[in-house]
Protein backbone atom coordinates (compact mmCIF):
# COMPACT_ATOMS: atom_id res chain seq x y z
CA UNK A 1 18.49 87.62 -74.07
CA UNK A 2 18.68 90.24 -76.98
CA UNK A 3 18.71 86.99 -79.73
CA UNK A 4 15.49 85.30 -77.36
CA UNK A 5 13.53 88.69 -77.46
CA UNK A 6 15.04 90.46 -80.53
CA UNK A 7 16.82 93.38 -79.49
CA UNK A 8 16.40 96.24 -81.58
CA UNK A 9 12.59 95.32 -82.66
CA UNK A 10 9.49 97.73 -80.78
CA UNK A 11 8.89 96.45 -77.78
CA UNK A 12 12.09 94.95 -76.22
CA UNK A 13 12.50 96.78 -73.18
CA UNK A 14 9.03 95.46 -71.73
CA UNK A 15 10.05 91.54 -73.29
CA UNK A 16 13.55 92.41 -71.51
CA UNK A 17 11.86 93.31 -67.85
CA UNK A 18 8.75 90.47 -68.17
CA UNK A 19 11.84 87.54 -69.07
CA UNK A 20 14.05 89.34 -66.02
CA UNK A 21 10.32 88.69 -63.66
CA UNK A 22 10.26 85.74 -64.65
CA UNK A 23 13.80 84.58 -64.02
CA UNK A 24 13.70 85.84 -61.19
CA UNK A 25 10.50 84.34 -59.60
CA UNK A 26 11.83 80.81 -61.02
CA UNK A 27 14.46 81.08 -58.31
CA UNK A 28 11.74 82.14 -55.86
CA UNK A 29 9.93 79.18 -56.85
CA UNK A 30 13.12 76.94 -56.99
CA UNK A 31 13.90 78.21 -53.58
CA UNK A 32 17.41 79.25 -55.25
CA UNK A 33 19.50 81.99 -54.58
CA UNK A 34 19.63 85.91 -55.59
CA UNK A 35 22.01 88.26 -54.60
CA UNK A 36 22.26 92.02 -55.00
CA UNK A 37 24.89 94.55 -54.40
CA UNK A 38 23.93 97.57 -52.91
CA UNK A 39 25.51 101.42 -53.14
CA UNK A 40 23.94 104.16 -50.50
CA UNK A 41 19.79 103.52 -52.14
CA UNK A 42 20.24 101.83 -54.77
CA UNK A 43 20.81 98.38 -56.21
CA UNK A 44 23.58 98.56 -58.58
CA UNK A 45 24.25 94.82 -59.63
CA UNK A 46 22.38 91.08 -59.16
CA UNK A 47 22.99 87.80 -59.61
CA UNK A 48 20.83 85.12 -60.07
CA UNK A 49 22.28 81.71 -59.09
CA UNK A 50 20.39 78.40 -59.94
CA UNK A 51 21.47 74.54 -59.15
CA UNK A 52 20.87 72.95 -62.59
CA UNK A 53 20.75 69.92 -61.23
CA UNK A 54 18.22 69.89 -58.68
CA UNK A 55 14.87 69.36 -59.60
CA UNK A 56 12.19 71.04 -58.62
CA UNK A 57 8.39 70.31 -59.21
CA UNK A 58 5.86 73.43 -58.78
CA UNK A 59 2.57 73.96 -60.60
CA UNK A 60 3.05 77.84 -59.91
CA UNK A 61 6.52 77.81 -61.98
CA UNK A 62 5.15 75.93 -64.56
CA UNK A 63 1.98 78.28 -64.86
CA UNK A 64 4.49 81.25 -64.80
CA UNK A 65 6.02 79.70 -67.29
CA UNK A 66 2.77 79.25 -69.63
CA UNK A 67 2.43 82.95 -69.14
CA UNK A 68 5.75 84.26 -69.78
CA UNK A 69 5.31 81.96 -73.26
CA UNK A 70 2.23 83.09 -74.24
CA UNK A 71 2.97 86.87 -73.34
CA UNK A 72 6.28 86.90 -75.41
CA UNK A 73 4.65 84.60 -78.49
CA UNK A 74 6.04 81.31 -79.71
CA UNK A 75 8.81 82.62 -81.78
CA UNK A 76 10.68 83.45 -78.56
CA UNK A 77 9.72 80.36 -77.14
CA UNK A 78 11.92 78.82 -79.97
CA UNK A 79 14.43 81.05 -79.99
CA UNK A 80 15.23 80.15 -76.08
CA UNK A 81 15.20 76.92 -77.26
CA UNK A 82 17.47 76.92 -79.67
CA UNK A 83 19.91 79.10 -77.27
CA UNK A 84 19.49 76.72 -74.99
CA UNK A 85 20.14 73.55 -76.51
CA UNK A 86 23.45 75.50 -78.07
CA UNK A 87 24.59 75.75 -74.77
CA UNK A 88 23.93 73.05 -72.74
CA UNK A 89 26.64 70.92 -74.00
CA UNK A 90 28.83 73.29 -72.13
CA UNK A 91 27.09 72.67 -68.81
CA UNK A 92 29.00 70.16 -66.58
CA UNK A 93 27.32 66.87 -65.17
CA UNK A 94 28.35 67.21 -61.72
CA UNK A 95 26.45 68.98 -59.04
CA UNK A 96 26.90 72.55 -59.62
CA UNK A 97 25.99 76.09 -59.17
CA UNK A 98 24.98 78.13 -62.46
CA UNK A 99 25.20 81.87 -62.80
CA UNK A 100 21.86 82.49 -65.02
CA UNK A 101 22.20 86.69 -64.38
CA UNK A 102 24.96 88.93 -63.94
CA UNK A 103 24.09 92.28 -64.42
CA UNK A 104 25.14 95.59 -62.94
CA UNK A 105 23.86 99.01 -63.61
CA UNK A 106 25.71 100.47 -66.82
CA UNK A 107 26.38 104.14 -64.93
CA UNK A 108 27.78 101.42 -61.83
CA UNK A 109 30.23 99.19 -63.97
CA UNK A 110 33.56 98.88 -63.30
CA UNK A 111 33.73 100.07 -60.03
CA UNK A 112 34.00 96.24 -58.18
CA UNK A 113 30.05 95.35 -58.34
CA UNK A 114 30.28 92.33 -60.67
CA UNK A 115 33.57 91.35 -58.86
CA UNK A 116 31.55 91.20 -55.48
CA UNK A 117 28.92 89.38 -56.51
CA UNK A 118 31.21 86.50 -58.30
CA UNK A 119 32.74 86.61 -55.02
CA UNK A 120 29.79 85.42 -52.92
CA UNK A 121 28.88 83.06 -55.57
CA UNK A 122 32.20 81.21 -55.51
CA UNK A 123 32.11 81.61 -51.73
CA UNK A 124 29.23 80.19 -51.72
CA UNK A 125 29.90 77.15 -54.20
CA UNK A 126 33.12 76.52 -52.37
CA UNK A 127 31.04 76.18 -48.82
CA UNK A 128 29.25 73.14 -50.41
CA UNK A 129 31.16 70.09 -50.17
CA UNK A 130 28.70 68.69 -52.84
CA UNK A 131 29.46 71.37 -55.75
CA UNK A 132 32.45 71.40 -58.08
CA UNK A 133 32.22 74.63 -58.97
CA UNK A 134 30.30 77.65 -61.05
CA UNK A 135 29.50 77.55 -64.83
CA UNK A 136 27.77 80.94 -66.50
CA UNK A 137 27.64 81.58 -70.34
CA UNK A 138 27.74 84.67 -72.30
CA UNK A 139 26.86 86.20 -75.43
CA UNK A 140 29.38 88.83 -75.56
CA UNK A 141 33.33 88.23 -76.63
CA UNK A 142 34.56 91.20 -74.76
CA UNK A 143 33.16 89.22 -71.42
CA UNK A 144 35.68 85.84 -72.08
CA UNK A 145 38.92 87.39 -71.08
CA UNK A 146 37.09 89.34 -67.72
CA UNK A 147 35.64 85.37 -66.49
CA UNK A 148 38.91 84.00 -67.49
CA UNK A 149 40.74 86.76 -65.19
CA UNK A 150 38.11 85.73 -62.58
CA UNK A 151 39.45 82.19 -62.74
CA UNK A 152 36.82 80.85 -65.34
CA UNK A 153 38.12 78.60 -67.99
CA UNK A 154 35.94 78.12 -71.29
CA UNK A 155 34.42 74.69 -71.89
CA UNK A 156 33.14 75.65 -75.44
CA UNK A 157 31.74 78.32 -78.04
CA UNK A 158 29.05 78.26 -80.43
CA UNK A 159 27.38 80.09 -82.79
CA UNK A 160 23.72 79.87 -81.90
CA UNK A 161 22.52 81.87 -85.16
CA UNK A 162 24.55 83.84 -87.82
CA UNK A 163 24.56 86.91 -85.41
CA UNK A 164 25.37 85.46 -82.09
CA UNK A 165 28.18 83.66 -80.99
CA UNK A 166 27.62 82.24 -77.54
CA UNK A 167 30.63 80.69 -74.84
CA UNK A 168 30.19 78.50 -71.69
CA UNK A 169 32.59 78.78 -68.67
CA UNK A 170 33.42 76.59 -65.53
CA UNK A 171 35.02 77.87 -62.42
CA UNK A 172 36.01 74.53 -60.75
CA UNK A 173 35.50 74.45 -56.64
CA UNK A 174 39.01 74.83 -55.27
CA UNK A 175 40.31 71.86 -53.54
């Protein structure tokens, strides 16, 4: 997301939390999952699970979409683009479920939130005789050796401009 909305320039933090809306209300709209992790009050972590290969028709995404576009200006537009189609090589064929967030709170990592929510994800994938398994990408290095840990195996890297290097991952449904 920092490449798509150009981290570092004025603005970012409201481009950051207006893409995060609408990523968010595309699963609403998708009727796909979301799952948070929860400490006494407070959220501390999220994930935001699509099926890439289910389609989904709705005039009120697509009109979301328009908006998020014309709110964040047409060189993001082509920046997501060009992230995207970096990517999506990576993504498998088959019927699968794709981890599009994974956040937690930077005063909440490492104490077992991202592990919990990869958890129910896979739990979930693995309930659904249809799936073979969980892909997710990421933008940061130090990230390939904590999905590999988590049973991730990496399908392929890119570099999606000269400052961003970007890898996909598959977690295969266990037999």
């Amino acid at each position: 997301m920092k490449f798509v909305l150009e981290h570092g320039c004025q603005g970012y933090e409201a481009r950051l939390q207006r893409f995060c809306h609408f990523i968010a209300m595309a699963r609403v709209h998708r009727n796909e999952s979301m799952y948070g992790v929860r400490d006494t009050d407070r959220l501390q972590g999220v994930a935001l699970v699509s099926l890439p290969n289910r389609s989904v028709k709705s005039h009120a995404l697509e009109q979301l979409r328009d908006e998020l576009w014309r709110d964040l200006g047409d060189g993001a537009r082509e920046r997501y683009a060009v992230y995207t189609g970096a990517v999506e090589p990576f993504m498998p064929r088959e019927h699968h479920y794709h981890i599009n967030v994974l956040a937690v709170r930077s005063d909440a990592q490492g104490r077992g939130y991202a592990r919990a929510l990869l958890d129910h994800v896979h739990i979930v994938a693995q309930r659904d005789a249809e799936s073979s398994g969980v892909s997710l990408t990421t933008e940061k290095e130090s990230n390939v050796s904590l999905y590999e840990h988590f049973g991730y195996r990496v399908l392929g890297q890119t570099t999606v401009a000269p400052e961003l290097m970007a890898w996909g991952f598959f977690r295969p449904r266990q037999a």
